[in-house]
Protein backbone atom coordinates (compact mmCIF):
# COMPACT_ATOMS: atom_id res chain seq x y z
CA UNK A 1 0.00 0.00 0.00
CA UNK A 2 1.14 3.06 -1.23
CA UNK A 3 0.67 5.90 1.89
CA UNK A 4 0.83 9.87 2.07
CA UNK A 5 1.63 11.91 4.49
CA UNK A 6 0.69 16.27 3.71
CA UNK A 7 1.38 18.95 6.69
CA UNK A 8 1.24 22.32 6.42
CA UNK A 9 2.41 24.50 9.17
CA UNK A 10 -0.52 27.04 9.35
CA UNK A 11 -4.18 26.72 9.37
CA UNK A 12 -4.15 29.23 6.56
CA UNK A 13 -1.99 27.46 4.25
CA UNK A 14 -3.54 25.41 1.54
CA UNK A 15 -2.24 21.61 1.14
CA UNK A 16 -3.47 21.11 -2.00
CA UNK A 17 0.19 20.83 -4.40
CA UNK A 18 1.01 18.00 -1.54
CA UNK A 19 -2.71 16.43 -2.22
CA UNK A 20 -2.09 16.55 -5.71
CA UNK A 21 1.58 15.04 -6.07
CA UNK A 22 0.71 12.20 -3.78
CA UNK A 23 -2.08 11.77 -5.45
CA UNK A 24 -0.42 11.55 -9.05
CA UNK A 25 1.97 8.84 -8.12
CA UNK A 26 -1.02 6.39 -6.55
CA UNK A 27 -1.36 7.09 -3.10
CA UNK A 28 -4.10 4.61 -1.43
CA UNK A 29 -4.50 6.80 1.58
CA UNK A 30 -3.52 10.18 2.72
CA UNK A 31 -2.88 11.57 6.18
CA UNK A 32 -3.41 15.18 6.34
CA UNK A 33 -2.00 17.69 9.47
CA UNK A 34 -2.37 20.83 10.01
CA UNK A 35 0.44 21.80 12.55
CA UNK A 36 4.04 23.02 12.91
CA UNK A 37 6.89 21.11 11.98
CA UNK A 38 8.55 22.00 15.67
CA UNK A 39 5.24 20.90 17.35
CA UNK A 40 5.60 17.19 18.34
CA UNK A 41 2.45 16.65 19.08
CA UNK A 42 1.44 15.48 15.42
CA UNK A 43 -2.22 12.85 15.46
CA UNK A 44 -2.00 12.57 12.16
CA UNK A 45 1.86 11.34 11.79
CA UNK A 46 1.54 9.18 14.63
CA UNK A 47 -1.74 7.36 12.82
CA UNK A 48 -0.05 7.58 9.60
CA UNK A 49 3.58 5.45 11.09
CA UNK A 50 1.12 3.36 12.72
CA UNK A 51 -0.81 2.05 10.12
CA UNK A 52 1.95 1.09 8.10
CA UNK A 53 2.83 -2.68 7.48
CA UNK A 54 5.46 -4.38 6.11
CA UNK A 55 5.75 -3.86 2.30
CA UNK A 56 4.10 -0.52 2.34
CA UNK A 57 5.77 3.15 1.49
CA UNK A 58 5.39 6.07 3.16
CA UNK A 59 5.43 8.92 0.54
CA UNK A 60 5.79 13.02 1.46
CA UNK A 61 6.43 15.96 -0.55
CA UNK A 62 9.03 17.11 0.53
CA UNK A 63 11.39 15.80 3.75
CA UNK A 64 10.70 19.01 6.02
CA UNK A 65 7.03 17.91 5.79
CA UNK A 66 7.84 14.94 7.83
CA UNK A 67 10.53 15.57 10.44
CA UNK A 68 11.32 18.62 12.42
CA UNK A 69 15.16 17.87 12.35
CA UNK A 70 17.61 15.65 10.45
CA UNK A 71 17.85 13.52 13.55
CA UNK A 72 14.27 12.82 13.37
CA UNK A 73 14.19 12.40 9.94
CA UNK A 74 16.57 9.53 10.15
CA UNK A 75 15.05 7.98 13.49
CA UNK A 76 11.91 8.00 11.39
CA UNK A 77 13.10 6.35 8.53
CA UNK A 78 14.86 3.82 10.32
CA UNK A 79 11.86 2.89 12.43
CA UNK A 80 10.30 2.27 8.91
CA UNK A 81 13.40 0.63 7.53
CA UNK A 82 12.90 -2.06 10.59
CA UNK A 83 9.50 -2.55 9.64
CA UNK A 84 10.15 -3.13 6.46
CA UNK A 85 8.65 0.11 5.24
CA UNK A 86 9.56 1.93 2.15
CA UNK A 87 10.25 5.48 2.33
CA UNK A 88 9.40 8.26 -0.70
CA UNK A 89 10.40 11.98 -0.52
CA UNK A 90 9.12 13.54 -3.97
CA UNK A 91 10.81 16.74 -4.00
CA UNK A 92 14.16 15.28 -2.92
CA UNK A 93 13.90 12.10 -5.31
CA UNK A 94 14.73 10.06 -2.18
CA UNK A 95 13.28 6.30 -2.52
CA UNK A 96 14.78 4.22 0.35
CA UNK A 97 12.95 1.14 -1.78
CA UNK A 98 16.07 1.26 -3.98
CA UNK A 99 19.51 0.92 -3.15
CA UNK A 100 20.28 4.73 -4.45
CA UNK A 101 17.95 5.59 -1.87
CA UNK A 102 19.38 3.71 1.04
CA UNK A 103 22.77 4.47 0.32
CA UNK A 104 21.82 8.55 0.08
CA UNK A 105 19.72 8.13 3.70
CA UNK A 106 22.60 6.22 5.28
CA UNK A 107 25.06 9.44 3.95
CA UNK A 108 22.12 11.61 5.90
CA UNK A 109 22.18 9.07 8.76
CA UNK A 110 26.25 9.62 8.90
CA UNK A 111 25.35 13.46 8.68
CA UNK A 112 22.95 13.29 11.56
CA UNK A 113 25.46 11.62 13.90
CA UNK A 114 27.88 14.10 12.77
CA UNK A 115 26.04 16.87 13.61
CA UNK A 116 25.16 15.26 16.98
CA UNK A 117 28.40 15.15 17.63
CA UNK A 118 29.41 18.92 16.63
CA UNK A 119 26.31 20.20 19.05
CA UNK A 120 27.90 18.28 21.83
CA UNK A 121 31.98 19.24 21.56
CA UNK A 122 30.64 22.82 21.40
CA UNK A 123 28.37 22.73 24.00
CA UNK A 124 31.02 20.89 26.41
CA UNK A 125 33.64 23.87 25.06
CA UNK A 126 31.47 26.68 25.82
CA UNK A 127 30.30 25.23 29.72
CA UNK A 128 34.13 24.98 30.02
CA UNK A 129 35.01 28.37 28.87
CA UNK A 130 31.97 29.76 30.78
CA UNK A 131 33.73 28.09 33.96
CA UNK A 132 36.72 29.19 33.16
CA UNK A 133 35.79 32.97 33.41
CA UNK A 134 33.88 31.99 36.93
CA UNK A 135 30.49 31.78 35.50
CA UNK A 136 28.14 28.83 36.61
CA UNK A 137 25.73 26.30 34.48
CA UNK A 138 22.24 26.18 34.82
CA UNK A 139 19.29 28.77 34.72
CA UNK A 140 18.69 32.31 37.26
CA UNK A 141 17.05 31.24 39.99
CA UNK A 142 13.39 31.73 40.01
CA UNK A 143 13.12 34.32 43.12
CA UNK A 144 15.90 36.65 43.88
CA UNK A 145 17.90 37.42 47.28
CA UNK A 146 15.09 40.42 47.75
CA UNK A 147 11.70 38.39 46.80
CA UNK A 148 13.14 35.54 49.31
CA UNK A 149 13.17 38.20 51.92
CA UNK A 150 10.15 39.42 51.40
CA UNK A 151 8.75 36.70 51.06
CA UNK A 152 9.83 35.66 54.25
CA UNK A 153 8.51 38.99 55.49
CA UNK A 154 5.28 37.99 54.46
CA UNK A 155 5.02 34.93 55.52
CA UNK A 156 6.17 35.97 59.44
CA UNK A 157 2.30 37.46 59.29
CA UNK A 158 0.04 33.99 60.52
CA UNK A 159 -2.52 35.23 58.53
CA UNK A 160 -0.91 34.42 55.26
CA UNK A 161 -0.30 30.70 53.72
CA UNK A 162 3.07 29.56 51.79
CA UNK A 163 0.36 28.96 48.89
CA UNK A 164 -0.49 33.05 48.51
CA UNK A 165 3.17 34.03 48.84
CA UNK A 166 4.05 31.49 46.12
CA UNK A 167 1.01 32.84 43.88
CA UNK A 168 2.13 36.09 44.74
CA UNK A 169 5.55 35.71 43.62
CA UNK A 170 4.07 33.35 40.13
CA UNK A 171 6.16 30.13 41.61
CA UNK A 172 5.49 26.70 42.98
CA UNK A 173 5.52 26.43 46.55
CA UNK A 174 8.13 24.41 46.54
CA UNK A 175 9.64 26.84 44.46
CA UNK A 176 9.04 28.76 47.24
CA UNK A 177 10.22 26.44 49.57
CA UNK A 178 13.67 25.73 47.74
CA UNK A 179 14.38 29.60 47.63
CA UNK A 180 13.68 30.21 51.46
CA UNK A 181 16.10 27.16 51.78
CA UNK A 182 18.48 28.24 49.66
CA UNK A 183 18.93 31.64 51.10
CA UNK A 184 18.96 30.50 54.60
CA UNK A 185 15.72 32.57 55.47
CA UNK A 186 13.41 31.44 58.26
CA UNK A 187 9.75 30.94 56.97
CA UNK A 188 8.03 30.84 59.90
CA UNK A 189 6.31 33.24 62.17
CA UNK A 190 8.29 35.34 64.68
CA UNK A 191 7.35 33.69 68.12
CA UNK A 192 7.44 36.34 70.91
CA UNK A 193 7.49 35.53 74.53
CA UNK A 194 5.94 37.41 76.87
């Protein structure tokens, strides 16, 4: 069986050229989604790669229809490769069916892991350099030294919960809790003695 797959990124765009090219070469059934390529919550994909059965082909457009990265696009492809899937990119002339095909999508596959690997030596380079000038990894802290304190000031009043400080301040409470913690800052009422 002979399957499509059409997206188009916006509800306003029209996925008719896709319709019509995977119609021309015989496609049996065609999944259609409406939804960005970054977005990887796609129904219509996931239906589509489930359906499939050994002996079938997957047919798109174009290969940015179908995968939101190159590492996806071969994870993809494999997956069908296992499952004895065929694989059809119009635009690209890609047809994994042949052994052209395969040999081009294991070059992309090589790619893939290449690029994998640049990401990572660069990213490990620049945390190192970063360290090296005395910054530190990770993300600013949710709540600064002064919102800590005042929201310790806040909560020394018995009249007001952990939970309205925290939706005060737009965090968690444990959030909330964390940042008292980290900052050393007592969050309970003052006791007085008489």
């Amino acid at each position: 069986m002979i399957v499509g797959y059409a997206r188009v990124s916006t509800q306003d765009q029209n996925p008719a050229l896709q319709e019509d090219a995977l119609a021309a070469i015989g496609c049996e059934q065609t999944f259609e989604e409406k939804a960005t390529g970054t977005n990887r919550d796609r129904p219509e994909l996931i239906a589509c790669l489930r359906m499939l059965r050994n002996g079938d082909t997957l047919v798109v457009w174009k290969l940015d229809r179908l995968a939101r990265s190159l590492k996806d696009l071969v994870e993809i492809i494999d997956d069908l490769q296992k499952r004895g899937v065929g694989f059809r990119s119009l635009t690209e002339s890609i047809d994994t069916t042949s052994t052209g095909g395969r040999l081009v999508f294991h070059i992309f596959g090589a790619l893939a892991e290449f690029e994998h690997s640049l990401i990572r030596e660069r990213t490990i380079a620049g945390l190192a350099a970063a360290r090296a000038r005395g910054r530190k990894g990770g993300r600013k802290p949710a709540l600064s030294k002064a919102d800590v304190h005042k929201a310790a000031a806040m909560l020394s009043d018995p009249t007001i919960t952990k939970t309205e400080v925290a939706r005060h301040f737009n965090v968690s409470r444990v959030t909330l809790n964390a940042a008292l913690a980290r900052e050393g800052v007592s969050d309970s009422p003052a006791v007085t003695t008489p």
